[in-house]
PDB file of N, CA and C in Angstrom:
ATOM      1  N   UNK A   1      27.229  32.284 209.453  1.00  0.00           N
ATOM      2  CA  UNK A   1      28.409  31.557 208.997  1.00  0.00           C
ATOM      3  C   UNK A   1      28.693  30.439 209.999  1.00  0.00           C
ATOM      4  N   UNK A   2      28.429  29.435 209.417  1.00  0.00           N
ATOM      5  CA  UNK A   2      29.027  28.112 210.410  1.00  0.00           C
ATOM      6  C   UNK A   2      30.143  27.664 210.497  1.00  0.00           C
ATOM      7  N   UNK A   3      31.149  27.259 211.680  1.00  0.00           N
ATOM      8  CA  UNK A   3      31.897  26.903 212.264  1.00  0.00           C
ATOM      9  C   UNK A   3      33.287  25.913 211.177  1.00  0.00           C
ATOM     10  N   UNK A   4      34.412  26.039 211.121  1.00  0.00           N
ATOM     11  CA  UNK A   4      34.927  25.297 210.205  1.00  0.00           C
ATOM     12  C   UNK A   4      36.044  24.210 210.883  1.00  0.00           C
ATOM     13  N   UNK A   5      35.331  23.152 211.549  1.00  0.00           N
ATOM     14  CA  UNK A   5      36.004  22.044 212.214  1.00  0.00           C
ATOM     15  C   UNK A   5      36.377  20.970 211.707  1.00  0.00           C
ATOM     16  N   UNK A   6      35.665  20.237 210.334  1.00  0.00           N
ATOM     17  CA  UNK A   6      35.916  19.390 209.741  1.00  0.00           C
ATOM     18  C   UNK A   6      37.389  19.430 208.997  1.00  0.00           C
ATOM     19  N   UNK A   7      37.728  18.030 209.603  1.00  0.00           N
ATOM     20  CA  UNK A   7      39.091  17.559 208.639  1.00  0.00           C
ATOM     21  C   UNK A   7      38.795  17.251 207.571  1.00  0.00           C
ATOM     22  N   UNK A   8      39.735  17.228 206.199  1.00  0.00           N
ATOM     23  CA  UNK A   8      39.259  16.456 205.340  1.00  0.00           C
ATOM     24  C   UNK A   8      39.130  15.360 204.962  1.00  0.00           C
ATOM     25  N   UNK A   9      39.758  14.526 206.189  1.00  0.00           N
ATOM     26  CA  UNK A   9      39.657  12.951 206.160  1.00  0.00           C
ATOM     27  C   UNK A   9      37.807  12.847 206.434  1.00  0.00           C
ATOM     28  N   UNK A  10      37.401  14.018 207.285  1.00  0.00           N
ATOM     29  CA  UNK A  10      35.884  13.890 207.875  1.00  0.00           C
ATOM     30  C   UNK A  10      34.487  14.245 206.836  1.00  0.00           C
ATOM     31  N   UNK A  11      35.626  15.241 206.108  1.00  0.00           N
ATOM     32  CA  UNK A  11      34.631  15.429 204.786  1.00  0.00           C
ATOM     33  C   UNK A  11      34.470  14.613 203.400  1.00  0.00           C
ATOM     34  N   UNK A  12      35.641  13.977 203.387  1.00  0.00           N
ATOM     35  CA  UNK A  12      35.738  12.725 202.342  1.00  0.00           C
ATOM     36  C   UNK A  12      34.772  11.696 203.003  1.00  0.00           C
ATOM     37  N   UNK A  13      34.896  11.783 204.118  1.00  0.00           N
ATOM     38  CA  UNK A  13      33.012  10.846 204.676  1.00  0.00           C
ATOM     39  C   UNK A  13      32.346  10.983 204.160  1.00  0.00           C
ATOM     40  N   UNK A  14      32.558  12.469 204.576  1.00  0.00           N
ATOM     41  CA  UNK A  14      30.792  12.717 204.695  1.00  0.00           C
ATOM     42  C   UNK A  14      29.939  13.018 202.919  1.00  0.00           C
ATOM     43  N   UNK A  15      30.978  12.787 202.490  1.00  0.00           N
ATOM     44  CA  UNK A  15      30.760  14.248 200.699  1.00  0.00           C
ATOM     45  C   UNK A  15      30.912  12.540 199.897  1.00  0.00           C
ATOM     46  N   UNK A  16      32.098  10.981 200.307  1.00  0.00           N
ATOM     47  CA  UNK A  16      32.094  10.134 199.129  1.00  0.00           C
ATOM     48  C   UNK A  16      33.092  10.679 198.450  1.00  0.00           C
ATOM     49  N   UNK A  17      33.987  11.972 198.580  1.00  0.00           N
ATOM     50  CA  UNK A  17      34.785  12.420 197.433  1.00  0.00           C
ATOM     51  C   UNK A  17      36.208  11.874 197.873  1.00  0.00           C
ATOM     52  N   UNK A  18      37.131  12.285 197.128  1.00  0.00           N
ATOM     53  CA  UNK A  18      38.738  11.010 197.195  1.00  0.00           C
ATOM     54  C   UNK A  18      39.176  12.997 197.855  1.00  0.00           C
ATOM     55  N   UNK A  19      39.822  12.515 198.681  1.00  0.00           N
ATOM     56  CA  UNK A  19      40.909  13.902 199.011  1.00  0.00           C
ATOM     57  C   UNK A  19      41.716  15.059 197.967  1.00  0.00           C
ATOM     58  N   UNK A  20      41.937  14.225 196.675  1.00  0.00           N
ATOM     59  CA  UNK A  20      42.233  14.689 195.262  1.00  0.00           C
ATOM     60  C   UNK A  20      40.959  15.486 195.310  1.00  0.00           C
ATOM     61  N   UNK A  21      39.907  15.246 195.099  1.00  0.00           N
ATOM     62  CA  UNK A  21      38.766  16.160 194.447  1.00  0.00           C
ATOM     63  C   UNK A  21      38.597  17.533 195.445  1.00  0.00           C
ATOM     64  N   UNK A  22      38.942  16.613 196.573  1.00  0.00           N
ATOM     65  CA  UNK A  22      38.216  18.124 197.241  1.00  0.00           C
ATOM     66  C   UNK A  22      39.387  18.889 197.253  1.00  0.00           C
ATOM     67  N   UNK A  23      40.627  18.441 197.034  1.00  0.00           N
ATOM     68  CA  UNK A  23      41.454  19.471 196.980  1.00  0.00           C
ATOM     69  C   UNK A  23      41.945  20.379 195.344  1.00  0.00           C
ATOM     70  N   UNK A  24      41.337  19.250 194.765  1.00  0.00           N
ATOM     71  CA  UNK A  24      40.671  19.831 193.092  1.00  0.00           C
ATOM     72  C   UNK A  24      39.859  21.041 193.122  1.00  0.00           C
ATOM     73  N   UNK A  25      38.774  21.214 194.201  1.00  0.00           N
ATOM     74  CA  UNK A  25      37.897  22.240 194.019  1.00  0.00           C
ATOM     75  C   UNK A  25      38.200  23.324 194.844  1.00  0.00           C
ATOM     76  N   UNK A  26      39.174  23.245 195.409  1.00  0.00           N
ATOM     77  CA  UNK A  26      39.820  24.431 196.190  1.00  0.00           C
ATOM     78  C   UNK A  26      40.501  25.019 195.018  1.00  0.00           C
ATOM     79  N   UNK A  27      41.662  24.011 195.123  1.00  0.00           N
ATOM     80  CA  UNK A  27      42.097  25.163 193.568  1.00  0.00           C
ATOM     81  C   UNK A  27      41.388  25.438 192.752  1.00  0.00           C
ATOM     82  N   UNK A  28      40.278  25.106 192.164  1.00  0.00           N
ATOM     83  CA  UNK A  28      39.751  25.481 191.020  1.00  0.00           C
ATOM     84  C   UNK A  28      38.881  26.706 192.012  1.00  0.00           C
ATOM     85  N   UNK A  29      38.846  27.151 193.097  1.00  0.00           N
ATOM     86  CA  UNK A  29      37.963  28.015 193.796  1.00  0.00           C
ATOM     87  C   UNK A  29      36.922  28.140 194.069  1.00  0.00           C
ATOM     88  N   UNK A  30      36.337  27.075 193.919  1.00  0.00           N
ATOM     89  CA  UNK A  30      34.954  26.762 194.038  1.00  0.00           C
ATOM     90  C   UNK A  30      34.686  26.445 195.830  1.00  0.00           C
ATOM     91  N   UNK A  31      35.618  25.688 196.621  1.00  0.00           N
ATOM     92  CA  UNK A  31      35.127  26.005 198.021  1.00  0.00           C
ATOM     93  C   UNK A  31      36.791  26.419 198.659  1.00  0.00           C
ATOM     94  N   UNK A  32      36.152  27.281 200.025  1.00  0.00           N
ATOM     95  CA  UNK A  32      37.310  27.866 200.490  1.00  0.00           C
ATOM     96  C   UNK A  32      37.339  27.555 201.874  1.00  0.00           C
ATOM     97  N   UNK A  33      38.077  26.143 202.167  1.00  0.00           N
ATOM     98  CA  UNK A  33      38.308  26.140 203.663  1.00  0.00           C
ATOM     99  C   UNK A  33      39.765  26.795 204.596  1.00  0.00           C
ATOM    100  N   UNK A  34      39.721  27.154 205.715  1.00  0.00           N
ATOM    101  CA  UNK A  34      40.503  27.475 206.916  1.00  0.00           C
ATOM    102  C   UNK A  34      41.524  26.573 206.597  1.00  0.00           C
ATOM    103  N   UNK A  35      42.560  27.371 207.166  1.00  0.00           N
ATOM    104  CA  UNK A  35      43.868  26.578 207.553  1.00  0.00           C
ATOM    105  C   UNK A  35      44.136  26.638 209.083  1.00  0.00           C
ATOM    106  N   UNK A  36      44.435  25.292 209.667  1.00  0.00           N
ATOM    107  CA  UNK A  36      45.044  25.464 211.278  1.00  0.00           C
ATOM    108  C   UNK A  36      46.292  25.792 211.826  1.00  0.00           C
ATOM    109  N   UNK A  37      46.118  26.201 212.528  1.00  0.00           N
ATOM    110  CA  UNK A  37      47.798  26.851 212.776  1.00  0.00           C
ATOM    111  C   UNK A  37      49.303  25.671 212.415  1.00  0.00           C
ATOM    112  N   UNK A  38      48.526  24.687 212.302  1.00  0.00           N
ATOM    113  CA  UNK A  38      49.702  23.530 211.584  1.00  0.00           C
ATOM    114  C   UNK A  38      49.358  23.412 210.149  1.00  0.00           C
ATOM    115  N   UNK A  39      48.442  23.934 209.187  1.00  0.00           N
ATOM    116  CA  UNK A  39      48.438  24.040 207.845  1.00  0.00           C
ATOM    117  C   UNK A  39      47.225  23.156 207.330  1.00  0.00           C
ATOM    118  N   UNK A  40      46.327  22.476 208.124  1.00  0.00           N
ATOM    119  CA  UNK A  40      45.758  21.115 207.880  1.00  0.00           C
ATOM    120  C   UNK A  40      44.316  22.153 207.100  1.00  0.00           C
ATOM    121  N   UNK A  41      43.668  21.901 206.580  1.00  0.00           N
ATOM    122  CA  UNK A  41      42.263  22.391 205.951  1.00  0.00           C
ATOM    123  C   UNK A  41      41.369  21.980 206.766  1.00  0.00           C
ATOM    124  N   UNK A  42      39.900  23.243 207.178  1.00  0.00           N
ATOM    125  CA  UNK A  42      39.289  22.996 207.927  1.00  0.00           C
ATOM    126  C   UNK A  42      38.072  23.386 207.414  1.00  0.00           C
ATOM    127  N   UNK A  43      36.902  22.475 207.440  1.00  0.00           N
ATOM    128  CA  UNK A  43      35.786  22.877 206.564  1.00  0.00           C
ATOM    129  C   UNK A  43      34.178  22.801 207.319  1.00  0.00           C
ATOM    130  N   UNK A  44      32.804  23.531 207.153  1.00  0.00           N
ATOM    131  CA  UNK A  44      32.218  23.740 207.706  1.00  0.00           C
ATOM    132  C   UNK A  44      30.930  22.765 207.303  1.00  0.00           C
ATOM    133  N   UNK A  45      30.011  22.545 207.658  1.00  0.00           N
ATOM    134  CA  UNK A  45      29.164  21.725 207.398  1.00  0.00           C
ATOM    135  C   UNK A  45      28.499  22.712 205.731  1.00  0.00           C
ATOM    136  N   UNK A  46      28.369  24.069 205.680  1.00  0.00           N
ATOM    137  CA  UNK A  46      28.138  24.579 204.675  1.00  0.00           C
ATOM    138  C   UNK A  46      29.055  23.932 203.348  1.00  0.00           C
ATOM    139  N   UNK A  47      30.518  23.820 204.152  1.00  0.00           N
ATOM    140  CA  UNK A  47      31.267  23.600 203.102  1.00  0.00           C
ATOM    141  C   UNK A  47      31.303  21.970 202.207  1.00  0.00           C
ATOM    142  N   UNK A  48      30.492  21.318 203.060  1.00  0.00           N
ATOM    143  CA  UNK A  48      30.065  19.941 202.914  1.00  0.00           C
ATOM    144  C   UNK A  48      29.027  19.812 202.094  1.00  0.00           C
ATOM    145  N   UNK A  49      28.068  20.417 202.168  1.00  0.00           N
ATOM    146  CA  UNK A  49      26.909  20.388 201.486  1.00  0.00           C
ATOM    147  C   UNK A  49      27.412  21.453 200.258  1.00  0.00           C
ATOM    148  N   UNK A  50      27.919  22.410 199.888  1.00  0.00           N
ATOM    149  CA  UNK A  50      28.834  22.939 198.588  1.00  0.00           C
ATOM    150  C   UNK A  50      29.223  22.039 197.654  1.00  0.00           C
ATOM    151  N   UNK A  51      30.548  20.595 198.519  1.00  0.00           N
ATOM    152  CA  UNK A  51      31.101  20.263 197.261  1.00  0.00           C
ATOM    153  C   UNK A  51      30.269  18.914 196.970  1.00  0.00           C
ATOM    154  N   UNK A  52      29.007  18.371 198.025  1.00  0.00           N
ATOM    155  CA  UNK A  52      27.805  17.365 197.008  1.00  0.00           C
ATOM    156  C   UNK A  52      27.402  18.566 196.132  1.00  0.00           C
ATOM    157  N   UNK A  53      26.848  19.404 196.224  1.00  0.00           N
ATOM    158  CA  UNK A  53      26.374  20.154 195.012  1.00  0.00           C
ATOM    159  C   UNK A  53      27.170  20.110 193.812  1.00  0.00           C
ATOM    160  N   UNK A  54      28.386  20.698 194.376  1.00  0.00           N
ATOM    161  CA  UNK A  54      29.484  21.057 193.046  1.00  0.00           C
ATOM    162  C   UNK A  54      29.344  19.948 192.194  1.00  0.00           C
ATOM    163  N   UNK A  55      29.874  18.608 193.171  1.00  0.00           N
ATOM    164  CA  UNK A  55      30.231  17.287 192.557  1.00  0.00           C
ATOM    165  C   UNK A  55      29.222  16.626 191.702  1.00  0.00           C
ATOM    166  N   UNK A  56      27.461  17.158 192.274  1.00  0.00           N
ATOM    167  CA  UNK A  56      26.429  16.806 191.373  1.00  0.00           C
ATOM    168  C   UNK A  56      26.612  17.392 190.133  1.00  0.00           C
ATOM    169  N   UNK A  57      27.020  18.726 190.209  1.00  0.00           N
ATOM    170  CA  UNK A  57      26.485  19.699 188.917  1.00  0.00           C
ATOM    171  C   UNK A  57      27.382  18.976 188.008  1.00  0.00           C
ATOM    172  N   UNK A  58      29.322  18.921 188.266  1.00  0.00           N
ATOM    173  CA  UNK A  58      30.208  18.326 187.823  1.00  0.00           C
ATOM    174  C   UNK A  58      29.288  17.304 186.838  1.00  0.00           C
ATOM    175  N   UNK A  59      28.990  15.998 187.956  1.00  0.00           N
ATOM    176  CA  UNK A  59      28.430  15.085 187.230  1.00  0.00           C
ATOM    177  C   UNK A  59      27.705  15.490 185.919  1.00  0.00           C
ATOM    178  N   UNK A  60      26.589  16.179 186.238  1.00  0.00           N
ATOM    179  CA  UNK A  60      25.870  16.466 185.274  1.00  0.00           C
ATOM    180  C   UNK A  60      25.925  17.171 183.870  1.00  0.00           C
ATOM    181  N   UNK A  61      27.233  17.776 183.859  1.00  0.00           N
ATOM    182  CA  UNK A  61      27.825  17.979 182.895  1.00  0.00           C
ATOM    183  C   UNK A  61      28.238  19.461 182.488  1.00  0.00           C
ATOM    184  N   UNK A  62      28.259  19.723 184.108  1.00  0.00           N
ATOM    185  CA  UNK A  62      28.866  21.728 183.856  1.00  0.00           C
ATOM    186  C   UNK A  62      30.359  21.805 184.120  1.00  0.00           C
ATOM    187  N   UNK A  63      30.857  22.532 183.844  1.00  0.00           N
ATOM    188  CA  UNK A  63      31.899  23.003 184.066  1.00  0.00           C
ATOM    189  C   UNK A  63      33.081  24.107 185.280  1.00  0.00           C
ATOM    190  N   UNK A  64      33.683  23.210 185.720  1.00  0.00           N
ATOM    191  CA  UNK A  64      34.126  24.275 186.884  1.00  0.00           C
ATOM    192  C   UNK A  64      34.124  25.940 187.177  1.00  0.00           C
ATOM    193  N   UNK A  65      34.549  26.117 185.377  1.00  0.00           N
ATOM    194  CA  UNK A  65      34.447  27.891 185.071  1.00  0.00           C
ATOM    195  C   UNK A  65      32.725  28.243 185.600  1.00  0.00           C
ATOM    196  N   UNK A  66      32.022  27.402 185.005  1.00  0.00           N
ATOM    197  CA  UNK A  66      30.703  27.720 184.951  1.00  0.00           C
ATOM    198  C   UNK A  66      30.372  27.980 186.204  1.00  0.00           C
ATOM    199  N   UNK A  67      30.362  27.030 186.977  1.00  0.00           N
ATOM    200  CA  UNK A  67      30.533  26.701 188.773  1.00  0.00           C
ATOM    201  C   UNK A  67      30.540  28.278 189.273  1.00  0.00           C
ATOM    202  N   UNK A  68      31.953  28.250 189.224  1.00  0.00           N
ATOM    203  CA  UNK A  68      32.993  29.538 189.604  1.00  0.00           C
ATOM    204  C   UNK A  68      31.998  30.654 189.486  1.00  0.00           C
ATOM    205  N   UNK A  69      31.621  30.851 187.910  1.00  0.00           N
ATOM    206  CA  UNK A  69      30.560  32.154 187.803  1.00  0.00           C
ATOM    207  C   UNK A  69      29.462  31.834 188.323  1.00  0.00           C
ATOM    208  N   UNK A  70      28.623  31.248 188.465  1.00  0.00           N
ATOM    209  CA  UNK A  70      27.694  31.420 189.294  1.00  0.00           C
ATOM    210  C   UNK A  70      28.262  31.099 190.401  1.00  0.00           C
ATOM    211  N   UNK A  71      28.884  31.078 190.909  1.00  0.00           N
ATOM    212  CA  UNK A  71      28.794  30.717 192.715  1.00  0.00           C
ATOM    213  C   UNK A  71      29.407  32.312 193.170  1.00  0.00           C
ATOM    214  N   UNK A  72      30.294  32.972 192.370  1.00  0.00           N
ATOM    215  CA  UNK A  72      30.304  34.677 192.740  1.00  0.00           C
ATOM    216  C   UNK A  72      29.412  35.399 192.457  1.00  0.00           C
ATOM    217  N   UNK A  73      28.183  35.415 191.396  1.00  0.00           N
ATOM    218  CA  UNK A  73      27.014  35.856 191.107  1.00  0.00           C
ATOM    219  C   UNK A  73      26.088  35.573 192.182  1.00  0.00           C
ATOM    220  N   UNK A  74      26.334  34.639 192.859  1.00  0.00           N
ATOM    221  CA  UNK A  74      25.416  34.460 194.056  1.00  0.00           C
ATOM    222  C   UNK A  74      25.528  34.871 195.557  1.00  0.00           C
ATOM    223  N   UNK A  75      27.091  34.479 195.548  1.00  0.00           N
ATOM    224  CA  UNK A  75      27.840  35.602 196.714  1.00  0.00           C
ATOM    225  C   UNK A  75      27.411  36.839 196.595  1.00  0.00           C
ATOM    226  N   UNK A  76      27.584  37.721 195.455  1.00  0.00           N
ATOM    227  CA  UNK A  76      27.432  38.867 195.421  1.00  0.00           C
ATOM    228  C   UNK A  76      26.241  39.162 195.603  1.00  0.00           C
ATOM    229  N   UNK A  77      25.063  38.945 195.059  1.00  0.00           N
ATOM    230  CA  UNK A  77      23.653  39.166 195.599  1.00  0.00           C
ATOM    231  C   UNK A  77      23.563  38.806 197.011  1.00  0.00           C
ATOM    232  N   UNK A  78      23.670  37.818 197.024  1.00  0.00           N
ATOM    233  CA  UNK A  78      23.431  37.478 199.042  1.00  0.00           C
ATOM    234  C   UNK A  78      24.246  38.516 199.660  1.00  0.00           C
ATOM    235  N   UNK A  79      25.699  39.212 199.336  1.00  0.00           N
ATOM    236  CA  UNK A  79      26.317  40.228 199.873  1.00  0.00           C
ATOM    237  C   UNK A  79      25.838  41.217 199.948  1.00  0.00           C
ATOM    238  N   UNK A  80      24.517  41.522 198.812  1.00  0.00           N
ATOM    239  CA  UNK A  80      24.153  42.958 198.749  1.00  0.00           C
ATOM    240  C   UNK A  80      22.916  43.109 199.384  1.00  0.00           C
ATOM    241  N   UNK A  81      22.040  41.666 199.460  1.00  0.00           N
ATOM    242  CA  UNK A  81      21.318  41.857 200.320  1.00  0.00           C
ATOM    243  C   UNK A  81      21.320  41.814 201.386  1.00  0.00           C
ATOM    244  N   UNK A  82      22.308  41.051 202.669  1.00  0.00           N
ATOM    245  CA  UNK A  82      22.446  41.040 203.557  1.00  0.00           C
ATOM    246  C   UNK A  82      22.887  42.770 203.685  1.00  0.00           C
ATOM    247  N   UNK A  83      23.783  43.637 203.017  1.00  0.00           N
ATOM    248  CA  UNK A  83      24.755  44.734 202.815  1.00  0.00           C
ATOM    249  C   UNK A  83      23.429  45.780 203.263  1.00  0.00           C
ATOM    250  N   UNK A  84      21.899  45.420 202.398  1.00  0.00           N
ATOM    251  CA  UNK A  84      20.963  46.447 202.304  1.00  0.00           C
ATOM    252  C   UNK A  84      20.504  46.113 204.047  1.00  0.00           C
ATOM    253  N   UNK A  85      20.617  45.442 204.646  1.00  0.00           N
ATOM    254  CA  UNK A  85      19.629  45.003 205.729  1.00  0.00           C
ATOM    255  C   UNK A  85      20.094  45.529 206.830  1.00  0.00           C
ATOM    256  N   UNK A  86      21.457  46.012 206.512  1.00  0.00           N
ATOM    257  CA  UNK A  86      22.331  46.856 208.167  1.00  0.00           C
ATOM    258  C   UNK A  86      21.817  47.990 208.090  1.00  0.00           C
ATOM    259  N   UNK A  87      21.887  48.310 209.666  1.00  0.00           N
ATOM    260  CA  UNK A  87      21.234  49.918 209.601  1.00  0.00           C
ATOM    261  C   UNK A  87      22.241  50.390 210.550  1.00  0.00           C
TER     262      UNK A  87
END
């Protein structure tokens, strides 16, 4: 799990997206950044490379619901395999 330092003034850099969107895809639950002890959103380089994806698929003509289900279908496998690998 990588580090969650990015502002979102730093990720609207880095991602091209308007501050609206990325705070569009929080609510819609698709990415989940940190809050700082003053309330500001804090996001990880994972979380950067998430919403170009999201924003591609968007483009391409899927749907946030759609998003949503697969992106917990995928959590959950990566959960169960990492889950099988502890001893």
């Amino acid at each position: 799990m990588s580090l969650k330092v990015m502002s979102i003034g730093t990720v609207k850099q880095l991602t091209g997206l308007t501050e609206r969107q990325i705070r569009y895809y929080e609510d819609r639950q698709l990415v989940f950044p940190e809050r700082s002890s003053g309330g500001s959103r804090k996001f990880s380089f994972e979380d950067v490379e998430l919403l170009k994806e999201i924003h591609r698929k968007l483009r391409d003509g899927f749907h946030t619901f759609e998003l949503r289900k697969s992106m917990v279908k995928e959590r959950s496998a990566r959960d169960r395999r990492e889950g099988g690998r502890r001893v």
